[in-house]
C-alpha atoms as a PDB file:
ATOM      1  CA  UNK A   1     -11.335-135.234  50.303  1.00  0.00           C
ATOM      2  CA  UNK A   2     -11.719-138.935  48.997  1.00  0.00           C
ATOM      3  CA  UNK A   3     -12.465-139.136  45.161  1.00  0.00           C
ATOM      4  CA  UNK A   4     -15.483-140.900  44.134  1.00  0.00           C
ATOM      5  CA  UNK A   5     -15.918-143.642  42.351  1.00  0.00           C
ATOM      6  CA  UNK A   6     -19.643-144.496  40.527  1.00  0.00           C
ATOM      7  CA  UNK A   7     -19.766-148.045  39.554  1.00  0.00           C
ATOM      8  CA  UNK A   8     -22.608-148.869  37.117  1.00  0.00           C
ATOM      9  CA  UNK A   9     -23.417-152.481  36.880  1.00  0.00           C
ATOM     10  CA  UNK A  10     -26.193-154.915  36.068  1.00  0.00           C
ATOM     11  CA  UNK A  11     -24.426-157.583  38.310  1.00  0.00           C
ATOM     12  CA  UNK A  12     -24.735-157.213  42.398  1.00  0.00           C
ATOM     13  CA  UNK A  13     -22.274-159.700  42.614  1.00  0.00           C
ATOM     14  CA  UNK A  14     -19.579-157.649  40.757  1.00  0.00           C
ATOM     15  CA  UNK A  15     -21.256-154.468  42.154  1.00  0.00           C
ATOM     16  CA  UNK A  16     -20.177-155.875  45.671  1.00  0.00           C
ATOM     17  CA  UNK A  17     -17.000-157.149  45.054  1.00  0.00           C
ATOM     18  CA  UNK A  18     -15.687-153.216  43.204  1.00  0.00           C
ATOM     19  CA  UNK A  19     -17.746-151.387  46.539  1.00  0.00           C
ATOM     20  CA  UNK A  20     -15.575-153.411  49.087  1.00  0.00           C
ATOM     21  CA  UNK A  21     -12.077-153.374  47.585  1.00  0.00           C
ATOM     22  CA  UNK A  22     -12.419-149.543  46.134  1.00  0.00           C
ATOM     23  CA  UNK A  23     -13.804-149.065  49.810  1.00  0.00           C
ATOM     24  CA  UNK A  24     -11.282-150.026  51.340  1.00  0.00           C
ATOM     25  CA  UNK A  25      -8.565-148.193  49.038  1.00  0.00           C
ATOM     26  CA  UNK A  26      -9.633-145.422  50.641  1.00  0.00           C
ATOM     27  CA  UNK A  27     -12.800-144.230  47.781  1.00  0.00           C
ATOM     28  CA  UNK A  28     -16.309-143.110  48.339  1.00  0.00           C
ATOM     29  CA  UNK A  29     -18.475-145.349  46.362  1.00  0.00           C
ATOM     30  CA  UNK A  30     -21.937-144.989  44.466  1.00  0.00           C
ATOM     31  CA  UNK A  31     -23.574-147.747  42.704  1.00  0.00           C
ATOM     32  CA  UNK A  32     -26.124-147.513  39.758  1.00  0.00           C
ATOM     33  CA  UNK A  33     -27.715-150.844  38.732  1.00  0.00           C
ATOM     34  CA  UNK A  34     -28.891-149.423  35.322  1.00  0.00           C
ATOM     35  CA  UNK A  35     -27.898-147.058  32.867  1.00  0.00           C
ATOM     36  CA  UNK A  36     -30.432-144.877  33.582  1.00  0.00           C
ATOM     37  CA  UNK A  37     -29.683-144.752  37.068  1.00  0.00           C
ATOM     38  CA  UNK A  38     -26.182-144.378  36.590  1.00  0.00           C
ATOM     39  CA  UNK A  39     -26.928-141.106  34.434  1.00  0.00           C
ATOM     40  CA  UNK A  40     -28.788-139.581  37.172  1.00  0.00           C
ATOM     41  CA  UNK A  41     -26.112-139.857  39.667  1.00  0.00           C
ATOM     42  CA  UNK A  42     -23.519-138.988  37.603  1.00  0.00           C
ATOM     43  CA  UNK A  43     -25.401-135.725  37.025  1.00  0.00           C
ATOM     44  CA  UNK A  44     -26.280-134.972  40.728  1.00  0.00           C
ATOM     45  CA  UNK A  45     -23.010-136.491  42.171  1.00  0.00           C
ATOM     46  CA  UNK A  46     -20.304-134.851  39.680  1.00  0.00           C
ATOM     47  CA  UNK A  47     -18.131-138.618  41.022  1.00  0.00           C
ATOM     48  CA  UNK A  48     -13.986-138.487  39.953  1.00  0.00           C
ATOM     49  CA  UNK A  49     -14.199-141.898  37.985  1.00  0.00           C
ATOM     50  CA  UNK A  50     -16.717-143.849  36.211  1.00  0.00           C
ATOM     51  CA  UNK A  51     -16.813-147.992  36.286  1.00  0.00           C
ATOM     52  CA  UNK A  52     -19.025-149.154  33.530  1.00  0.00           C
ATOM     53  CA  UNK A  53     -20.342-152.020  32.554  1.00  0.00           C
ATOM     54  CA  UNK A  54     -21.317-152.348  28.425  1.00  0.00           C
ATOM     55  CA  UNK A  55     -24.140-154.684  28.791  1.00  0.00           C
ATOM     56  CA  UNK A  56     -27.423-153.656  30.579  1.00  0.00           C
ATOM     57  CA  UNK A  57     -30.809-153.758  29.742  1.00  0.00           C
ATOM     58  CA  UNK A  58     -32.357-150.362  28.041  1.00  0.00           C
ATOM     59  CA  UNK A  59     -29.821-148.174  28.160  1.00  0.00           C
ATOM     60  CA  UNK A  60     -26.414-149.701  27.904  1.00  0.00           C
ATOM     61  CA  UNK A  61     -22.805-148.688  28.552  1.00  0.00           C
ATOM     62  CA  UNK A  62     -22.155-147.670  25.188  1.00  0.00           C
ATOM     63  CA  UNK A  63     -25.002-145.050  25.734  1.00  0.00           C
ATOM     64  CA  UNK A  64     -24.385-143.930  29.149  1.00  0.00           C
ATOM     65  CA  UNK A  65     -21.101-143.399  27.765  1.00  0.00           C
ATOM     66  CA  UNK A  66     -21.748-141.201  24.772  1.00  0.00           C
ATOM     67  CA  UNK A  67     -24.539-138.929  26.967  1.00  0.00           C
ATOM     68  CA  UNK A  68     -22.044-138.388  29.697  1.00  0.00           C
ATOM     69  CA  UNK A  69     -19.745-137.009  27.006  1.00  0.00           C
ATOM     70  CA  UNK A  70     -22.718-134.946  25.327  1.00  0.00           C
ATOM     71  CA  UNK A  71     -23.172-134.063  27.967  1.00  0.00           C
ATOM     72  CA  UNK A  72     -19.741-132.027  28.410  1.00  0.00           C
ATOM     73  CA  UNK A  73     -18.294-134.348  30.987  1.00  0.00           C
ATOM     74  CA  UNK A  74     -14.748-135.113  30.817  1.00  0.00           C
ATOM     75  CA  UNK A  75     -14.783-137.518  33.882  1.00  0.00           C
ATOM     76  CA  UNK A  76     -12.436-140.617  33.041  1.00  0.00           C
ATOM     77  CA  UNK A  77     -14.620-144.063  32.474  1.00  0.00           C
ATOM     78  CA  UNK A  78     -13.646-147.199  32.580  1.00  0.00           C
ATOM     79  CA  UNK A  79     -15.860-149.875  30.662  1.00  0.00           C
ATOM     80  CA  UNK A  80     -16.357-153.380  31.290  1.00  0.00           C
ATOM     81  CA  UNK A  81     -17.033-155.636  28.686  1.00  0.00           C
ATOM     82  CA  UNK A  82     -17.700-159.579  28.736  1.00  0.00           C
ATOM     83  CA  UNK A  83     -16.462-159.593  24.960  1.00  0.00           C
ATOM     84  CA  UNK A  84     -12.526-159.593  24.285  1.00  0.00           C
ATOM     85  CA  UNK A  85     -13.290-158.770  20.619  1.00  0.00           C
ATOM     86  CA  UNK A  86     -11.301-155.637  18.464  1.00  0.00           C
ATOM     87  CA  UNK A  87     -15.074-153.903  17.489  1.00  0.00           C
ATOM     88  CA  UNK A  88     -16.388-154.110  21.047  1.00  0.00           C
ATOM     89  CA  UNK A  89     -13.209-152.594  22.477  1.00  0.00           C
ATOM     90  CA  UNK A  90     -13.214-149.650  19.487  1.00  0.00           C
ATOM     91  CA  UNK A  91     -17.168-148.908  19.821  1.00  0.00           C
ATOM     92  CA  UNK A  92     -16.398-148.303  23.820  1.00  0.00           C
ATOM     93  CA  UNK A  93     -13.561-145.635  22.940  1.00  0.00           C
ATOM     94  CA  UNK A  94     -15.232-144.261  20.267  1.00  0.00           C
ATOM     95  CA  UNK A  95     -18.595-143.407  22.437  1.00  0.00           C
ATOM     96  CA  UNK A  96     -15.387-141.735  24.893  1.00  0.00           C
ATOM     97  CA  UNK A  97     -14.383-144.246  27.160  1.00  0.00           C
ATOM     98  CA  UNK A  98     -10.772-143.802  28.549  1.00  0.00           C
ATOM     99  CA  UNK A  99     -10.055-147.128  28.883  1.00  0.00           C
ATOM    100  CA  UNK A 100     -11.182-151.191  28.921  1.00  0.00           C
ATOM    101  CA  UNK A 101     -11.498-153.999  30.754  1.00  0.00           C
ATOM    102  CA  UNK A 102     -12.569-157.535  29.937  1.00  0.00           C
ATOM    103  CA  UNK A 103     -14.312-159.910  32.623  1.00  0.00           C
ATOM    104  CA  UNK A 104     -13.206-161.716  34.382  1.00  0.00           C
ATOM    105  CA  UNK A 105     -10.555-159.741  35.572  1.00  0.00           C
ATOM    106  CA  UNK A 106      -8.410-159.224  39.216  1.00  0.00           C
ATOM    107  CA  UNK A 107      -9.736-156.577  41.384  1.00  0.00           C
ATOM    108  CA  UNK A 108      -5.661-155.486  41.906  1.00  0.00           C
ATOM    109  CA  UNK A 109      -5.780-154.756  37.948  1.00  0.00           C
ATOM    110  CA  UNK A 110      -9.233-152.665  38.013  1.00  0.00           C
ATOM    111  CA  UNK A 111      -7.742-150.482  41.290  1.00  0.00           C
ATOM    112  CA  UNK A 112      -4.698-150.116  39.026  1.00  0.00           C
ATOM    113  CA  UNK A 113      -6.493-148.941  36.071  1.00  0.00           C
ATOM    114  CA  UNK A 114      -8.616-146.393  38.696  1.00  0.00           C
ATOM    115  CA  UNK A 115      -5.125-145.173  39.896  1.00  0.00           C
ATOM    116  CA  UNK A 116      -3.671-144.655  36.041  1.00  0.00           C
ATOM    117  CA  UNK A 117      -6.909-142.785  35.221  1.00  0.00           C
ATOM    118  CA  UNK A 118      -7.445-140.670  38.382  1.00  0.00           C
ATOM    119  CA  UNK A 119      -3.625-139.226  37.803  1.00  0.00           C
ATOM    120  CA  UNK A 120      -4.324-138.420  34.175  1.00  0.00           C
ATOM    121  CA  UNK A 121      -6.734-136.178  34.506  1.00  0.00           C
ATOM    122  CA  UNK A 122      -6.377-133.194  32.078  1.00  0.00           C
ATOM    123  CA  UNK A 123      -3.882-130.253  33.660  1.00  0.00           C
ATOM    124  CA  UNK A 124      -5.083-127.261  32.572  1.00  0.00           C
ATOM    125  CA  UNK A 125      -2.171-125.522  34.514  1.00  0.00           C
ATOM    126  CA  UNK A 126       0.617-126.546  31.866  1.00  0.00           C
ATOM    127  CA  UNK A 127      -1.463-126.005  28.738  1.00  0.00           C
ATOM    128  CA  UNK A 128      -0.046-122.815  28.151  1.00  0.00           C
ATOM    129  CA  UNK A 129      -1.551-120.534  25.132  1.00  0.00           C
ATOM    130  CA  UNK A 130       0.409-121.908  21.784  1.00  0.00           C
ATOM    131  CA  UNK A 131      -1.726-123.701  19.416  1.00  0.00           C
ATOM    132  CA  UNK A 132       0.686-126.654  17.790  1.00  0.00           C
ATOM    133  CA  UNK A 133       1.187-127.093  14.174  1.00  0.00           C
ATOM    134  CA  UNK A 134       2.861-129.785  11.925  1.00  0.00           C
ATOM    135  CA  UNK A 135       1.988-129.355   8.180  1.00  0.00           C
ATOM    136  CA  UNK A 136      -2.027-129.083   8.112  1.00  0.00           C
ATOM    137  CA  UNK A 137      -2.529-130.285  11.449  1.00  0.00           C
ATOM    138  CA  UNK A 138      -3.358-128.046  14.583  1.00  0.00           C
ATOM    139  CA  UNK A 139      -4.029-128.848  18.124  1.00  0.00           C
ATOM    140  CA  UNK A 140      -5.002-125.892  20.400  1.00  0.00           C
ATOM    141  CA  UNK A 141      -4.602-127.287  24.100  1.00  0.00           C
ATOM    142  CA  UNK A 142      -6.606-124.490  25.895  1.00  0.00           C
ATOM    143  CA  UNK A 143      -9.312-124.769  23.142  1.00  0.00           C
ATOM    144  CA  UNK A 144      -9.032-128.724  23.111  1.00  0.00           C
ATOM    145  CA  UNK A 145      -9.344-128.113  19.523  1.00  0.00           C
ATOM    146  CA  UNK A 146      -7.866-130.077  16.794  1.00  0.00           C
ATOM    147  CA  UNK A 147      -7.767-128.909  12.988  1.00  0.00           C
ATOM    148  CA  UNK A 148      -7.081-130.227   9.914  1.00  0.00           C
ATOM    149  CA  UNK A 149      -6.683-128.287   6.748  1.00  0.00           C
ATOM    150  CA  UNK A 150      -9.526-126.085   7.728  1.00  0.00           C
ATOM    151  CA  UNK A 151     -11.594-128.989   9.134  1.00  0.00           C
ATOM    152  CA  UNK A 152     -12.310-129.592  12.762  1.00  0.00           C
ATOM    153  CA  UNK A 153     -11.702-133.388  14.135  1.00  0.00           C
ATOM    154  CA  UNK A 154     -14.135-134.584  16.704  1.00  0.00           C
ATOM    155  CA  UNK A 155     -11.463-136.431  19.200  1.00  0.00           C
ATOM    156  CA  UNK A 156     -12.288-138.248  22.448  1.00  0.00           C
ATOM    157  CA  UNK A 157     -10.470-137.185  25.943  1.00  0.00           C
ATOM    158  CA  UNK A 158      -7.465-140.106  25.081  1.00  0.00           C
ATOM    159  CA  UNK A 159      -7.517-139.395  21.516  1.00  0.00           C
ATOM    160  CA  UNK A 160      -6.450-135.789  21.973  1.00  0.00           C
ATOM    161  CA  UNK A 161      -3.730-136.998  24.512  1.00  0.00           C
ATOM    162  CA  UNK A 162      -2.125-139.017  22.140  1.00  0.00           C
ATOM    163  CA  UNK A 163      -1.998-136.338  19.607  1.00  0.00           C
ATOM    164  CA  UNK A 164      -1.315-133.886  21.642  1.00  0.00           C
ATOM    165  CA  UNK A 165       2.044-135.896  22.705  1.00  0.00           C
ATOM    166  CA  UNK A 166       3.072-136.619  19.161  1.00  0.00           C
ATOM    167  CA  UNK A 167       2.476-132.663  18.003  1.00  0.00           C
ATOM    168  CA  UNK A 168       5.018-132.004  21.140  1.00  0.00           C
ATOM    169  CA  UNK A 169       7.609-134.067  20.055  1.00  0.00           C
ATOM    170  CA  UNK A 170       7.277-134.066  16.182  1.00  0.00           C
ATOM    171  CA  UNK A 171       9.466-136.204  14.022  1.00  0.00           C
ATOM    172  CA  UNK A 172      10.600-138.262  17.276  1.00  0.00           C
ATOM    173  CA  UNK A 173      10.181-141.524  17.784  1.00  0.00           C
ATOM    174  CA  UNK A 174       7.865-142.561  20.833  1.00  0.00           C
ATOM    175  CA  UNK A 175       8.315-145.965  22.196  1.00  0.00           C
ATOM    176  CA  UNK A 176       5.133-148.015  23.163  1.00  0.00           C
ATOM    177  CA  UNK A 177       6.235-148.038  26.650  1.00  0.00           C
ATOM    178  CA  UNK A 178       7.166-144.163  26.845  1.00  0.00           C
ATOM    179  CA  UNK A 179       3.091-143.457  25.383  1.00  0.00           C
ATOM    180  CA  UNK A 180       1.849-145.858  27.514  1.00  0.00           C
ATOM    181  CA  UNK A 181       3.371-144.475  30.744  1.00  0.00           C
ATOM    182  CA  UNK A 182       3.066-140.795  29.270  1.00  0.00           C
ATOM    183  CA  UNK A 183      -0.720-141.406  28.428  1.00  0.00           C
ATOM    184  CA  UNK A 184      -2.201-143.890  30.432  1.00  0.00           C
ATOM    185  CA  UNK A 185       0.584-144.017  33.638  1.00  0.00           C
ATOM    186  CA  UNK A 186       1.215-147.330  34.127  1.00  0.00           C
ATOM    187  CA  UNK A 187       2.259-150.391  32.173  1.00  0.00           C
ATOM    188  CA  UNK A 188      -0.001-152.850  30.961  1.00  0.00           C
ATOM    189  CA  UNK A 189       0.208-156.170  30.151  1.00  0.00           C
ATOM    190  CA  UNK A 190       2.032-157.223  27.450  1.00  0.00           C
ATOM    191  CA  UNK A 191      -0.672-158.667  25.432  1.00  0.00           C
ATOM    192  CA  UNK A 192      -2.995-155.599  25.495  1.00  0.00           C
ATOM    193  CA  UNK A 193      -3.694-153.544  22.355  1.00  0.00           C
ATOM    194  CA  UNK A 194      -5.303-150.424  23.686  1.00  0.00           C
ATOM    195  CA  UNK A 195      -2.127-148.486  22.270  1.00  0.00           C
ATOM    196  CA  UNK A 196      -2.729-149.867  18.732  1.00  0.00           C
ATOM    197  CA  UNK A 197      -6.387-149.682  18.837  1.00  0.00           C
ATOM    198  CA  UNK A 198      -6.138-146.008  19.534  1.00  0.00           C
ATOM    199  CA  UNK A 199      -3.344-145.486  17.101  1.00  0.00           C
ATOM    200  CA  UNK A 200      -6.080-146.923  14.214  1.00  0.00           C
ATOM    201  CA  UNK A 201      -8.666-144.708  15.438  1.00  0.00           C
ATOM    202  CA  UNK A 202      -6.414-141.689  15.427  1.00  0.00           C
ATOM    203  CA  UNK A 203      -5.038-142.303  12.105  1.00  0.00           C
ATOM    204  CA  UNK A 204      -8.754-142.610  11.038  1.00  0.00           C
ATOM    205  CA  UNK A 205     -10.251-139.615  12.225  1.00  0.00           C
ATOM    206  CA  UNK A 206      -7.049-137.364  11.205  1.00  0.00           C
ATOM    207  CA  UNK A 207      -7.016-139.044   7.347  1.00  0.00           C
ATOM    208  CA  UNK A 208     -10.707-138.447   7.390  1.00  0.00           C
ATOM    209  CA  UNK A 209     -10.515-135.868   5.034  1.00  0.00           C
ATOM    210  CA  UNK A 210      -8.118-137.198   2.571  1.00  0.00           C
ATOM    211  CA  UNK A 211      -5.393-136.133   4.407  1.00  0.00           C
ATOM    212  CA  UNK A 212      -1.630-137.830   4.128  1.00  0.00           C
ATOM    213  CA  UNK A 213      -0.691-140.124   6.811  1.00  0.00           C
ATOM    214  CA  UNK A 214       1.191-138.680   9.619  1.00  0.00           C
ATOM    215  CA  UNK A 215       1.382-140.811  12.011  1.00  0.00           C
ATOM    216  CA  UNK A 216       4.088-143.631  11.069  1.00  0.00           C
ATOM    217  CA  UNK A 217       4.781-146.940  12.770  1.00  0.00           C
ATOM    218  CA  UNK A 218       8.591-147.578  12.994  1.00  0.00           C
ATOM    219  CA  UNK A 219       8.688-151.472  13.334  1.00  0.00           C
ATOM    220  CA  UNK A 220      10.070-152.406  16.631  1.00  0.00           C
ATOM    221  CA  UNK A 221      10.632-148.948  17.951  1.00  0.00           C
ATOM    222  CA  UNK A 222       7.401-147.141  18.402  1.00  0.00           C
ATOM    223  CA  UNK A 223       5.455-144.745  16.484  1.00  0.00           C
ATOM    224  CA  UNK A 224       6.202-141.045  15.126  1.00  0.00           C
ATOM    225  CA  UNK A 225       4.739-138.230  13.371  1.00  0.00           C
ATOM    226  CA  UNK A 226       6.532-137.240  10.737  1.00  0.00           C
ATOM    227  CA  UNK A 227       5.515-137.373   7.022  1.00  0.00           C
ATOM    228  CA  UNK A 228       6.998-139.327   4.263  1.00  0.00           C
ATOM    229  CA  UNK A 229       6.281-137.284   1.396  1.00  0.00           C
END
């Protein structure tokens, strides 16, 4: 069975160009031209991958986005934004996007990006039942819970990814390239920051409660979790 792909987008122009080229990688295809419509057939269609575009009139990507995920979906999204800025990139993630892309961009890099996401979809087969600790810090992969000293962290789909591959490999350095591969399954381009960008957000949400720093950048290796004190 062929996944499918929803592509939500103000713009028939771009709307044409993602139906042909994801068409003829093999996808079924559904188009929304609103957020609203692009809710609704999410809902009724149950589609493998999201394309989403941040800016459309009344109910915009950053919207769609969060209801999807209220609404208990974990399908992967991919947002398209016009704005290469830090805050526009964060807000998408935040509302539970899995990953960005700015316009313009090459249709061969957007099918790549659908390829990365479609293989990391959650495996619920190697999970097993052993809740992982370091110091105050818990991740339950069954659960898809994270706690931290007795408080429970709201994480997005990526978010818990990336934590859940520093709690299995504690006081290790991970390169960029080895996360990147590991979490998103392909290697970007050199000048993206999605890596850092989560790393800020992650840091933020698991020091929300006064909690020591855990995860440590090692300059010019990668990133660990380990604690200093």
């Amino acid at each position: 069975m062929r996944p499918t792909i929803l592509i939500i987008d103000d713009d028939e122009k771009i709307i044409s160009m993602l139906r042909r080229g994801l068409a003829f990688e093999g996808y079924e295809v559904l188009t929304a031209s609103n957020g609203a419509e692009g809710l609704n057939k999410m809902l009724e269609n149950d589609p493998a991958l999201m394309v989403l575009d941040v800016m459309m009139p009344q109910v915009d990507g950053f919207e769609v986005c969060r209801r999807v995920r209220e609404a208990g979906s974990s399908v992967p999204i991919l947002m398209l934004t016009a704005k290469d800025e830090v805050e526009n990139r964060v807000k998408g993630l935040d509302a539970g996007a899995d990953d960005y892309l700015v316009k313009p961009f090459a249709l061969e890099e957007l099918l790549a990006r659908v390829r990365a996401l479609l293989r990391r979809k959650p495996d619920t087969n190697n999970s097993g039942n052993s809740r992982l600790t370091y110091e105050d810090l818990s991740l339950d992969p069954d659960a898809r819970e994270v706690m931290r000293d007795g408080q429970r962290l709201e994480l997005t789909a990526k978010e818990f990814e990336l934590l859940h591959l520093f709690m299995q490999n504690p006081k290790r350095v991970l390169s960029r390239d080895l996360i990147m591969d590991k979490i998103w399954g392909y290697d970007y381009s050199g000048e993206s920051n999605v890596l850092e960008v989560y790393i800020a957000m992650l840091r933020q949400k698991t020091e929300e409660y006064g909690g020591k720093r855990l995860i440590q950048t090692i300059r010019g290796a990668g990133y660990i979790l380990r604690s200093n004190s």
